[in-house]
Protein backbone atom coordinates (compact mmCIF):
# COMPACT_ATOMS: atom_id res chain seq x y z
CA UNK A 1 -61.11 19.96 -50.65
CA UNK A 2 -61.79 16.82 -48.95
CA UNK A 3 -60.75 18.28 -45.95
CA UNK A 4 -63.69 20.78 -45.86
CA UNK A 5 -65.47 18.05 -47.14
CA UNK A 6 -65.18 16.68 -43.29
CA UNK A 7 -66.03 19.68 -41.78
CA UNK A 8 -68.83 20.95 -43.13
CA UNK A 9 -69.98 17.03 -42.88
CA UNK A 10 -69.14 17.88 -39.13
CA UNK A 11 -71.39 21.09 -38.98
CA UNK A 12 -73.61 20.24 -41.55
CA UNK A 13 -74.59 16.84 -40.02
CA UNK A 14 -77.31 14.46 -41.37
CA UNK A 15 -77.62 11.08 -39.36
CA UNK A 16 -77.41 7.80 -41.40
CA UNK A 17 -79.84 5.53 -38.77
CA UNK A 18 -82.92 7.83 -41.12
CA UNK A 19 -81.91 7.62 -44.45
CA UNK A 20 -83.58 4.76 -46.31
CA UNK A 21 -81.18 4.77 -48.84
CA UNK A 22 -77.20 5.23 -48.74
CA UNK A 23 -76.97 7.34 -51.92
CA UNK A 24 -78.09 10.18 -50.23
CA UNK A 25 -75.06 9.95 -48.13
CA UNK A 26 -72.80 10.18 -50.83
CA UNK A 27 -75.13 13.09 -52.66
CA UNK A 28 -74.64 14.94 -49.66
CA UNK A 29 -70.91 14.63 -50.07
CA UNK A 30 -71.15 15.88 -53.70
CA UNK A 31 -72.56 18.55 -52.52
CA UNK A 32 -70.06 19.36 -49.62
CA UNK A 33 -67.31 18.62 -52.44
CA UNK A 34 -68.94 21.44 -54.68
CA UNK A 35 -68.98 24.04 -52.33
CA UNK A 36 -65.98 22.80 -50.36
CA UNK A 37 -64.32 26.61 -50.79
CA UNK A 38 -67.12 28.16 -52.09
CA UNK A 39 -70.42 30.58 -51.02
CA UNK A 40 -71.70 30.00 -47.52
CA UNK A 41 -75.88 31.22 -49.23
CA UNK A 42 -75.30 28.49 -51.87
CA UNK A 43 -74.23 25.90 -49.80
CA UNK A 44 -76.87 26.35 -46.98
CA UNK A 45 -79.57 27.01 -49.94
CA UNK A 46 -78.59 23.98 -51.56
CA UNK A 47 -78.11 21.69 -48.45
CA UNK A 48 -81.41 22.94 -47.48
CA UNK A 49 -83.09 21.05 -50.30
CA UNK A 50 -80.97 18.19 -49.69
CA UNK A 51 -82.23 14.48 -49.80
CA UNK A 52 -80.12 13.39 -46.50
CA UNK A 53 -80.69 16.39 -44.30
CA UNK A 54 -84.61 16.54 -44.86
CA UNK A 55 -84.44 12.66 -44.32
CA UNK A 56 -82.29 13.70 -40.83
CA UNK A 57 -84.76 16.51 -40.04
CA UNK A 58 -87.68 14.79 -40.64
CA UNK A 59 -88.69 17.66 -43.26
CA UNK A 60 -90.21 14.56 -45.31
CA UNK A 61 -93.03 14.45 -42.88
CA UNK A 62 -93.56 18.37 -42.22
CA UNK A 63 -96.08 20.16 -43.74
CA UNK A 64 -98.32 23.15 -43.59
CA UNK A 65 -101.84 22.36 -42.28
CA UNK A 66 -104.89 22.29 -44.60
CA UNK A 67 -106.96 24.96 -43.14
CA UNK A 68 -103.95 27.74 -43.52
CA UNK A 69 -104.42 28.86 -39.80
CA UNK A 70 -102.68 25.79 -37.72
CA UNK A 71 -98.89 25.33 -38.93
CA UNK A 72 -96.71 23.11 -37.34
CA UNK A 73 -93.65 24.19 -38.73
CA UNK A 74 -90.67 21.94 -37.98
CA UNK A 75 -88.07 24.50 -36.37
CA UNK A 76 -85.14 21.55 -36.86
CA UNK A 77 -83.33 23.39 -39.51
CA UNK A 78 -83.11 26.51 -38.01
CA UNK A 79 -81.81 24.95 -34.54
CA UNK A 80 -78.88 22.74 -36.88
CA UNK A 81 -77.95 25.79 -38.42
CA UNK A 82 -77.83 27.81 -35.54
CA UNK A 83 -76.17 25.45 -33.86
């Protein structure tokens, strides 16, 4: 388990230098360790909610505009995941 702990940590990165708090390091890992072996969906839904990789993506800070016509979506995700 902790070996696909490593690589999805590998493929699944989320930079340190942007978190402002190291718990969501080790959340992250949870999460890795709970769908070491498991469903690809889950672990992509799930990671795409996570604490560290919206802190790594700057997904914090992204958000639709207020007049519903100029969206600035943040296209980080989908380039990681892709990747």
């Amino acid at each position: 388990r902790e070996n696909m702990v490593l690589f999805w940590h590998n493929h699944l990165c989320s930079g340190f230098s942007k978190q402002p708090d190291t718990s969501y390091t080790s959340a992250q890992n949870g999460l890795f360790r709970r769908y070491a072996n498991g469903n690809f969906r889950n672990l992509l839904r799930d990671f795409n909610r996570d604490a560290a990789n919206l802190y790594y993506l700057d997904g914090i800070v992204n958000y639709a505009s207020d007049d519903g016509i100029h969206v600035n979506a943040n296209e980080n995700f989908g380039r990681e995941i892709l990747e």
